[in-house]
Protein backbone atom coordinates (compact mmCIF):
# COMPACT_ATOMS: atom_id res chain seq x y z
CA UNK A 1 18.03 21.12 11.58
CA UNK A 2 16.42 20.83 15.03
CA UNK A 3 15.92 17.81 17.15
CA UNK A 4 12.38 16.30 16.65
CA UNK A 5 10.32 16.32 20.18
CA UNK A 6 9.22 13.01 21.40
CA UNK A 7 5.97 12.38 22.25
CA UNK A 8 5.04 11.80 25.80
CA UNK A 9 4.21 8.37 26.68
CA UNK A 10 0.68 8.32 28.76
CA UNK A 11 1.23 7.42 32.65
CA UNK A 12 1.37 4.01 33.72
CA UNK A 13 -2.02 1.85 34.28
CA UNK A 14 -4.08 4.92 32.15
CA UNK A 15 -6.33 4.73 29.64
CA UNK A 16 -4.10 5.47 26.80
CA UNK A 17 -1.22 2.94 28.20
CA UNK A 18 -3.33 0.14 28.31
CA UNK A 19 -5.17 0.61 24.88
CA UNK A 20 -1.11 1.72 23.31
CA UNK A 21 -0.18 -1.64 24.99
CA UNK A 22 -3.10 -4.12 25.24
CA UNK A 23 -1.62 -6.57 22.78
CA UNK A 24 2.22 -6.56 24.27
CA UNK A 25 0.43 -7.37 27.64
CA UNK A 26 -1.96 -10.05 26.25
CA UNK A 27 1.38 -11.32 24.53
CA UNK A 28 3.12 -11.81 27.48
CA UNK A 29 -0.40 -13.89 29.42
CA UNK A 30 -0.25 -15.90 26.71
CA UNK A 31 3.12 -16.71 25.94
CA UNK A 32 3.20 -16.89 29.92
CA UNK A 33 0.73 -19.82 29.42
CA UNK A 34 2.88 -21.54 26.75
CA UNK A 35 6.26 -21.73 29.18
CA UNK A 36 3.75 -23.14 32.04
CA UNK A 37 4.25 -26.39 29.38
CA UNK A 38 8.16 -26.60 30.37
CA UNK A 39 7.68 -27.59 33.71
CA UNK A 40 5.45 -30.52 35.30
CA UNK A 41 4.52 -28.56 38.45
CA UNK A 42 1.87 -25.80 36.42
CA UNK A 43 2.18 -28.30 32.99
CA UNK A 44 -0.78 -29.86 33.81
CA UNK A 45 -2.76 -26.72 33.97
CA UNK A 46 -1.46 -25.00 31.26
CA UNK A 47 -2.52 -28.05 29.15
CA UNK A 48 -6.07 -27.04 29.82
CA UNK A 49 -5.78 -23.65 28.76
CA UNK A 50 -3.99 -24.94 25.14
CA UNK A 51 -5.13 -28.48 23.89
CA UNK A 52 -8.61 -29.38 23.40
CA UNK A 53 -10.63 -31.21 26.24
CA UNK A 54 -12.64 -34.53 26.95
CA UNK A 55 -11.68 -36.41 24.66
CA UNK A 56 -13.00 -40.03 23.99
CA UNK A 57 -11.42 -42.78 21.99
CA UNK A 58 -13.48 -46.13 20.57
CA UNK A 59 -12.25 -49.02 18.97
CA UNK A 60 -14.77 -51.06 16.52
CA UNK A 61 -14.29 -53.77 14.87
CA UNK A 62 -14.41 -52.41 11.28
CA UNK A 63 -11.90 -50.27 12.10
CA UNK A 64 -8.05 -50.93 13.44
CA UNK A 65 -7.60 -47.47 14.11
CA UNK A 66 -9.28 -45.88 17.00
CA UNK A 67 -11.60 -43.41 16.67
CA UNK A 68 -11.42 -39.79 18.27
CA UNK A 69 -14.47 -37.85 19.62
CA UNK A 70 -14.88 -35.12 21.73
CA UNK A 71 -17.72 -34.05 24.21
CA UNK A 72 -18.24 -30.33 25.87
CA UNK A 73 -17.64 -29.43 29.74
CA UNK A 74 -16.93 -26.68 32.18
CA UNK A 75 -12.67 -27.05 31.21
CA UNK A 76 -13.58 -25.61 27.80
CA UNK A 77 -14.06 -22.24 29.56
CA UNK A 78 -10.39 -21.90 29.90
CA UNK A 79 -9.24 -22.97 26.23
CA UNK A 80 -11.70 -20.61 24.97
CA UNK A 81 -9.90 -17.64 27.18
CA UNK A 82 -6.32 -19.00 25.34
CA UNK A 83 -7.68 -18.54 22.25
CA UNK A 84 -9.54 -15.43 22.76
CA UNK A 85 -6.21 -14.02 24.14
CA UNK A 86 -4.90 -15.43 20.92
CA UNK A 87 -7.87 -13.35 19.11
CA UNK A 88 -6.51 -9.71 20.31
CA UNK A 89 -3.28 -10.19 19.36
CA UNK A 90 -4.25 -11.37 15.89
CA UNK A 91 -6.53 -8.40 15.85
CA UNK A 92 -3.79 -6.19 16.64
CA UNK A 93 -1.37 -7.50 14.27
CA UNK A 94 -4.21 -7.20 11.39
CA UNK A 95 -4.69 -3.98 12.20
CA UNK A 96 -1.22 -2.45 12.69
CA UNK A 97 0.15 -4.37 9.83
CA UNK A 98 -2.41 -4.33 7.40
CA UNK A 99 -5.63 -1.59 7.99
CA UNK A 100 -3.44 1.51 9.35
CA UNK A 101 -1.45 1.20 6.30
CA UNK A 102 -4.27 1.29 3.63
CA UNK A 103 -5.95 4.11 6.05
CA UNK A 104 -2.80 6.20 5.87
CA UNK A 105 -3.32 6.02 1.42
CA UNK A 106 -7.02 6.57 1.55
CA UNK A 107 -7.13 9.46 4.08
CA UNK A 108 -10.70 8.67 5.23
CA UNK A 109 -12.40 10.81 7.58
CA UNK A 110 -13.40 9.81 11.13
CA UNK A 111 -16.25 7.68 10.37
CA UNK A 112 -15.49 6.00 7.59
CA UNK A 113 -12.01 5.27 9.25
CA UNK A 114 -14.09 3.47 11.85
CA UNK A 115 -16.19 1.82 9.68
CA UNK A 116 -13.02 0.63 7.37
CA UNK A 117 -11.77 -0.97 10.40
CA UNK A 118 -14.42 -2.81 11.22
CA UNK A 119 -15.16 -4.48 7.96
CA UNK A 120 -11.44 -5.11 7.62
CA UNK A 121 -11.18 -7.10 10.87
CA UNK A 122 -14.52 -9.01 10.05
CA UNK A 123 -13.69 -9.68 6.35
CA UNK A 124 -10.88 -11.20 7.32
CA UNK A 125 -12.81 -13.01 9.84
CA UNK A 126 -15.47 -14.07 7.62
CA UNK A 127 -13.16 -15.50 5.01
CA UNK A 128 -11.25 -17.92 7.51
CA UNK A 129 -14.22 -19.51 9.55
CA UNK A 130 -15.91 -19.33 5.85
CA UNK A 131 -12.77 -21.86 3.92
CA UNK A 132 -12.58 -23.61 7.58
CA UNK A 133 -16.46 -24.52 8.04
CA UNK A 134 -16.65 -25.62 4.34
CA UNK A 135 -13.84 -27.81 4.68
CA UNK A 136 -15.35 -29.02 7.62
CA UNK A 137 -18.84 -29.56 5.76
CA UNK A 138 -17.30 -31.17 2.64
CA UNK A 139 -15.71 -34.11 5.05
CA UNK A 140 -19.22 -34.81 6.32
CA UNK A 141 -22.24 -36.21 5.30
CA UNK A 142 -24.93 -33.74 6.76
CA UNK A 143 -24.32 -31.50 3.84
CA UNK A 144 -25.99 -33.54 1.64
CA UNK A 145 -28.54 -35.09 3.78
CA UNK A 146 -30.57 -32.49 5.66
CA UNK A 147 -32.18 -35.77 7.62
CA UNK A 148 -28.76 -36.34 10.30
CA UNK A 149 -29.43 -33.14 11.27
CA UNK A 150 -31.82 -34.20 13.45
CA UNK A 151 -31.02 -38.32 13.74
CA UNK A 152 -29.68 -40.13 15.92
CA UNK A 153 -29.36 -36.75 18.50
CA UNK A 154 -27.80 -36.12 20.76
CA UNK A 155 -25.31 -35.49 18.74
CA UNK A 156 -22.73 -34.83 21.75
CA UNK A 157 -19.93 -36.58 19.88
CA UNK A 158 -17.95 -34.18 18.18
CA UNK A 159 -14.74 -34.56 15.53
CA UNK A 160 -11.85 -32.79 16.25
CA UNK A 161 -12.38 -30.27 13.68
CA UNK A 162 -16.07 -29.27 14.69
CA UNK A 163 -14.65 -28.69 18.35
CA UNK A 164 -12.06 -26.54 17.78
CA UNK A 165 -14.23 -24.41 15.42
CA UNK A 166 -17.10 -23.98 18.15
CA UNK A 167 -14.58 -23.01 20.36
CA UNK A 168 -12.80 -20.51 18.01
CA UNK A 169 -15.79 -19.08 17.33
CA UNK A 170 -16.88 -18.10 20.87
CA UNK A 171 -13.40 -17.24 21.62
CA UNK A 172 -13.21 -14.49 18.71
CA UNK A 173 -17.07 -13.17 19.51
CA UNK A 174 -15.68 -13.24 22.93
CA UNK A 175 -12.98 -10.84 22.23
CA UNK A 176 -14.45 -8.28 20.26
CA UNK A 177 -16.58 -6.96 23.75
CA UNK A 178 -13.41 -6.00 24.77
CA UNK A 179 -12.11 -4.66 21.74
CA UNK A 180 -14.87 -2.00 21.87
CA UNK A 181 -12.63 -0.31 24.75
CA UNK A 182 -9.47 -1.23 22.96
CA UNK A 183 -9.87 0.41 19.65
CA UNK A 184 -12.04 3.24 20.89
CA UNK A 185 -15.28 2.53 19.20
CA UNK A 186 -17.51 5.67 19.10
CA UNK A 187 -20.26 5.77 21.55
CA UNK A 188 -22.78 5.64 18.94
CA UNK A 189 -21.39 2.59 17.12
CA UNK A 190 -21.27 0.44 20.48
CA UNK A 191 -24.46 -0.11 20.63
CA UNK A 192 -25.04 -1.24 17.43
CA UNK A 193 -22.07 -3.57 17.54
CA UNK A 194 -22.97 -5.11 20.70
CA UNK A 195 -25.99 -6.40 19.59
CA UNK A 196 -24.41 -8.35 16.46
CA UNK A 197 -21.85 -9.46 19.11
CA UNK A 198 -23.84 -10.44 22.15
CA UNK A 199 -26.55 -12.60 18.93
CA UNK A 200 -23.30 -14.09 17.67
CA UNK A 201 -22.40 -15.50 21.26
CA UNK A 202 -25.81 -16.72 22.53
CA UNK A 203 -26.53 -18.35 19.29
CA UNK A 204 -23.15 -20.24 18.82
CA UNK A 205 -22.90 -20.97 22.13
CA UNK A 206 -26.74 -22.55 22.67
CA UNK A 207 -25.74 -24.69 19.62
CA UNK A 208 -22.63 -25.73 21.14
CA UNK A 209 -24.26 -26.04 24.32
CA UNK A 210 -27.43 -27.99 23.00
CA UNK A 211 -25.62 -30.53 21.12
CA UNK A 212 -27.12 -29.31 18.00
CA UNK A 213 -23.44 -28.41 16.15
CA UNK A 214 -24.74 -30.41 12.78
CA UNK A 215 -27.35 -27.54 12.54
CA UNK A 216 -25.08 -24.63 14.05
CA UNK A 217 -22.24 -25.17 11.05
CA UNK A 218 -24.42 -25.66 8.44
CA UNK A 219 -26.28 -22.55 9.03
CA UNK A 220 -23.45 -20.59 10.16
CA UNK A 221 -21.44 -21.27 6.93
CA UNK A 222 -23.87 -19.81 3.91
CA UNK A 223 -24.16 -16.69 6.53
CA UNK A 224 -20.36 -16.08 6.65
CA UNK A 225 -20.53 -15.68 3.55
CA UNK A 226 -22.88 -13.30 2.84
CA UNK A 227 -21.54 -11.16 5.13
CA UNK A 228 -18.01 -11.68 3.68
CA UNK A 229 -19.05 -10.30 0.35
CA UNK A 230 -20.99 -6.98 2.43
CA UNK A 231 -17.87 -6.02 4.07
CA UNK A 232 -15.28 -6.81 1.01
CA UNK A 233 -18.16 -4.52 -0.59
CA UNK A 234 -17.91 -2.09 1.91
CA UNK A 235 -14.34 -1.93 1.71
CA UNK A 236 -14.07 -1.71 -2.26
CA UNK A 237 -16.75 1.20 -1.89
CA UNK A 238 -14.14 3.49 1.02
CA UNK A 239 -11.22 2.77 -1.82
CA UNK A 240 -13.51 4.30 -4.48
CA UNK A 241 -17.42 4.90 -4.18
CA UNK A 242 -18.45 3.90 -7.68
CA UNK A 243 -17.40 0.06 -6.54
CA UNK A 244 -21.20 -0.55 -5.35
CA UNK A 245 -21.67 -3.55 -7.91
CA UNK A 246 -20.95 -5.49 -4.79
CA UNK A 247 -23.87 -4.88 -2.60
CA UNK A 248 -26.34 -6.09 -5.40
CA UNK A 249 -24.92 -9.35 -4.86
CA UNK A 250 -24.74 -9.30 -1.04
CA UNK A 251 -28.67 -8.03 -1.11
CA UNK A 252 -29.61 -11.03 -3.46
CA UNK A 253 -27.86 -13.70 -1.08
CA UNK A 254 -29.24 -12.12 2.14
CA UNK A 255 -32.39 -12.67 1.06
CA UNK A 256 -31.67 -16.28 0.31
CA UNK A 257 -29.73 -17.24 3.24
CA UNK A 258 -32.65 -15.81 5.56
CA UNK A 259 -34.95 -18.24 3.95
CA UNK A 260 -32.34 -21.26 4.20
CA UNK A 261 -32.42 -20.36 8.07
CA UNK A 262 -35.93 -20.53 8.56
CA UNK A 263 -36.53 -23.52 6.51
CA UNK A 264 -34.05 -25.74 7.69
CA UNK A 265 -34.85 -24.39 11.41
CA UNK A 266 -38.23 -25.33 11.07
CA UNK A 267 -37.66 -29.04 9.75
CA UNK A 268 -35.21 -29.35 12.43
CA UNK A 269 -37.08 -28.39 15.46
CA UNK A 270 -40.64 -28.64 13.80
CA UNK A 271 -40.60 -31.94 12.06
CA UNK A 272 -36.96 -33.91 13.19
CA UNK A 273 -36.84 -33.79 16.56
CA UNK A 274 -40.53 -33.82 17.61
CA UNK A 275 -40.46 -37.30 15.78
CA UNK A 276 -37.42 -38.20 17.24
CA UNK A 277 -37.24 -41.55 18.78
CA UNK A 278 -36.08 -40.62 22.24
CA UNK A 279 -37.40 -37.30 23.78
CA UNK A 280 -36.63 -36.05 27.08
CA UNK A 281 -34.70 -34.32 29.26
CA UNK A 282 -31.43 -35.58 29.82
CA UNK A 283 -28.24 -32.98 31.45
CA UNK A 284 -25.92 -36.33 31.92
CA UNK A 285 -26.54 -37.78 27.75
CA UNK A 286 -26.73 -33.78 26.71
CA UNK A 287 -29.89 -34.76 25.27
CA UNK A 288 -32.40 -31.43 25.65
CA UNK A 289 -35.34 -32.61 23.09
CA UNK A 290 -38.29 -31.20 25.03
CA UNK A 291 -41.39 -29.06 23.51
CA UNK A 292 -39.77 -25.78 25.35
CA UNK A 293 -36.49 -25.92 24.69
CA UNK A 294 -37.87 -26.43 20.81
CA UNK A 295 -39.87 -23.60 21.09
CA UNK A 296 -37.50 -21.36 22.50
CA UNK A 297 -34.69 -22.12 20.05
CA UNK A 298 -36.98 -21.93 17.14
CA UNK A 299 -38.48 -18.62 18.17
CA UNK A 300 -35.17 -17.43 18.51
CA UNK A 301 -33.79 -17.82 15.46
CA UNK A 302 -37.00 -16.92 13.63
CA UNK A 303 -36.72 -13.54 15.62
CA UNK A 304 -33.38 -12.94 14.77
CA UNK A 305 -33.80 -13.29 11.11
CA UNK A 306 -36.98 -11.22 11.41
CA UNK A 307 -34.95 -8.60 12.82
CA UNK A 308 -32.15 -8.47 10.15
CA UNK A 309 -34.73 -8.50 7.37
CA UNK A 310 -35.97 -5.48 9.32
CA UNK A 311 -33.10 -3.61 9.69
CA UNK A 312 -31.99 -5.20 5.80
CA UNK A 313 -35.06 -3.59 4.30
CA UNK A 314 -34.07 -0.05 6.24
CA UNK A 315 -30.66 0.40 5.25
CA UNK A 316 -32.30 -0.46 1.31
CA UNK A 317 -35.00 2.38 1.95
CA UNK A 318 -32.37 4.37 3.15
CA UNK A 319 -30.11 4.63 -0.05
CA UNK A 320 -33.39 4.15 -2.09
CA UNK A 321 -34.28 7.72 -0.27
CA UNK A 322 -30.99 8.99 -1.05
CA UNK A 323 -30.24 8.01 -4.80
CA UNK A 324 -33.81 10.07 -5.61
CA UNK A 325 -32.52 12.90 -3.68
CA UNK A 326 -28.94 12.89 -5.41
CA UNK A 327 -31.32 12.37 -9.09
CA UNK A 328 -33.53 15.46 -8.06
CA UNK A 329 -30.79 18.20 -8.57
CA UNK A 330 -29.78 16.34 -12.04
CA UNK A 331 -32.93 16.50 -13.55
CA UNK A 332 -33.29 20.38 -12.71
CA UNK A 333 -29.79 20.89 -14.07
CA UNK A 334 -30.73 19.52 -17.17
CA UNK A 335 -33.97 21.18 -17.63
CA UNK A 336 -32.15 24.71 -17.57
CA UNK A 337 -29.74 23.50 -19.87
CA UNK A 338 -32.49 22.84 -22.29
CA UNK A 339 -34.03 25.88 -22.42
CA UNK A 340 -32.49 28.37 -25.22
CA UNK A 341 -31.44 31.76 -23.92
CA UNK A 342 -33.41 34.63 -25.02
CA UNK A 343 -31.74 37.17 -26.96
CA UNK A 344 -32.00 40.68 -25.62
CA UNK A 345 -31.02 43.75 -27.80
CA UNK A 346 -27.92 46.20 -26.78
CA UNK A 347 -29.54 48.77 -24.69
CA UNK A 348 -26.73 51.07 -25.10
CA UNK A 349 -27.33 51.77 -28.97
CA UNK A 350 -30.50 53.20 -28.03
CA UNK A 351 -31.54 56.49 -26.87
CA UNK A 352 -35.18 58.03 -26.53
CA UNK A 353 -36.34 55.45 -28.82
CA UNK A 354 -33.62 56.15 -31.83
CA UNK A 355 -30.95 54.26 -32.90
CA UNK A 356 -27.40 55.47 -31.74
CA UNK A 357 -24.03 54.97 -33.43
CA UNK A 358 -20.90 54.74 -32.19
CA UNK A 359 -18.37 57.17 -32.57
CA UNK A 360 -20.65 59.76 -34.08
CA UNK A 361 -21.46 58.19 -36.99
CA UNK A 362 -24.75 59.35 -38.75
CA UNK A 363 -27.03 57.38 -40.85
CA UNK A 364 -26.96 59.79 -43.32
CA UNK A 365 -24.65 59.43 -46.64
CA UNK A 366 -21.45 61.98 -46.72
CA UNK A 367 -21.11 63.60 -49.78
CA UNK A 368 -17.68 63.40 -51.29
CA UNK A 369 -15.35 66.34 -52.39
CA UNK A 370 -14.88 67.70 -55.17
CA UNK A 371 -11.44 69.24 -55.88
């Protein structure tokens, strides 16, 4: 039995060496980071890259124990590179660990093996900031009463919890533009996934930006997951195609989550803060309550969700246009079936119009011998 060859590892610094080793290099920034803790010359900066930022404690006097808040500023930018650093490697581990091995069972083809991937990575996406921004929602009291979205703002206080989501979620949207390189997405699916992408960063980062988190989570929740039970859908369809019970659902809730946008949009920046009691522009109190920046934001969203209903009511005419095609060749199948088979006589016991027998046998009667 021969020696197996080895395959040749690309050259240093190319293309294939750093997408084969992205996630051993990313590994070694951030564990880099980590160590900069050890020592009280760089500790001090790697603290800013790991812990959470601006933080503000108050004392009442209802309360012994202090209480924790948490405002926004430029340091942020470098805890939300940690954790998108933290982002590939989780990505990588996902998919070496997890996708590759149901890939190598299903033998998909090329596109579908793309498309696999990317609903595995978001699904598990999707279900994480989904249990994480309803725990956050069930500990606060905006859920229930629509009317603190929009009271008492700015809101630039923030919990602990609703910090450190904002800035996991830009962190992760941040990491899948370089992922597109990384995992060789097809030139015709990068443009599609940028746009999702680059919507997913302006619009988590304007409310993060805009001190208008309340509204942010509590929209961004019901959305995750709706688009949880798409790609689980998706992914139960690749295993096995008649697995499409799935997508009824996900149609049903799309519909309804669009309209829980707009209407809670539109009290919010219609109705809440034009009547709020202090309007103005304010960069130093984060407070950004003028007619413009309403506008914009509101026209924003309400162009966003106009263009997923677009695109949502294509990709329904789509396989509406393709289930009649696929019935079309049924129906004529069945019709042929149907009709009975005519019976046609044996032209080879006729000749000239008479009737021929086999094995030159006569119509006629043989008389029998006498002895």
């Amino acid at each position: 039995m021969g020696l197996r060859k080895k395959n040749k590892s690309p050259p240093v610094l190319s293309h294939e060496f750093v997408i084969q080793n992205h996630a051993d290099a990313v590994s070694c920034l951030a564990l880099g980071l980590l160590l900069g803790l050890m020592f009280e010359v760089t500790a001090r900066y790697a603290i800013m890259f790991i812990t959470v930022q601006y933080n503000v404690t108050y004392t009442t006097d209802d309360r012994p124990e202090p209480l924790h808040f948490y405002e926004y500023g430029p340091k942020d930018m470098a805890t939300i590179f940690f954790y998108m650093l933290i982002a590939i490697i989780l990505h990588a581990v996902i998919q070496e660990y997890i996708l590759d091995k149901i890939n190598r069972r299903l033998h998909l083809s090329k596109t579908k093996h793309s498309k696999f991937n990317e609903s595995g990575q978001l699904a598990f996406f999707y279900l994480f900031s989904f249990v994480w921004g309803t725990s956050i929602l069930s500990a606060e009291e905006f859920a229930t009463n629509p009317t603190l979205l929009w009271k008492d703002y700015p809101n630039s206080r923030m919990f602990f919890q609703v910090k450190f989501f904002y800035i996991c979620q830009i962190a992760y949207w941040l990491h899948a533009l370089p992922e597109l390189y990384f995992q060789k997405i097809r030139k015709e699916d990068i443009p599609r996934q940028l746009h999702y992408v680059c919507l997913y960063i302006a619009h988590i980062s304007g409310a993060y930006v805009l001190n208008l988190q309340r509204l942010g989570l509590i929209l961004l929740v019901p959305h995750y997951l709706v688009e949880l039970i798409f790609h689980a859908s998706r992914l139960f369809y690749f295993s096995d195609e008649n697995k499409q019970k799935g997508f009824t659902l996900w149609a049903l809730l799309f519909v309804m989550a669009r309209l829980l946008t707009l209407t809670l949009s539109v009290l919010t920046f219609g109705f809440g803060l034009a009547r709020a009691e202090n309007p103005g522009l304010s960069i130093a109190e984060g407070n950004f309550n003028i007619l413009t920046i309403r506008i914009g934001c509101l026209a924003a969203i309400c162009l966003t969700q106009a263009w997923m209903m677009w695109k949502f009511i294509n990709f329904q005419l789509k396989k509406w246009r393709e289930h009649v095609q696929n019935q079309i060749p049924k129906k004529k199948a069945t019709n042929t079936k149907s009709k009975p088979a005519k019976k046609e006589p044996n032209r080879g016991n006729f000749a000239n119009g008479a009737v021929k027998f086999e094995e030159g046998t006569s119509p006629r009667k043989r008389k029998s011998k006498l002895l």
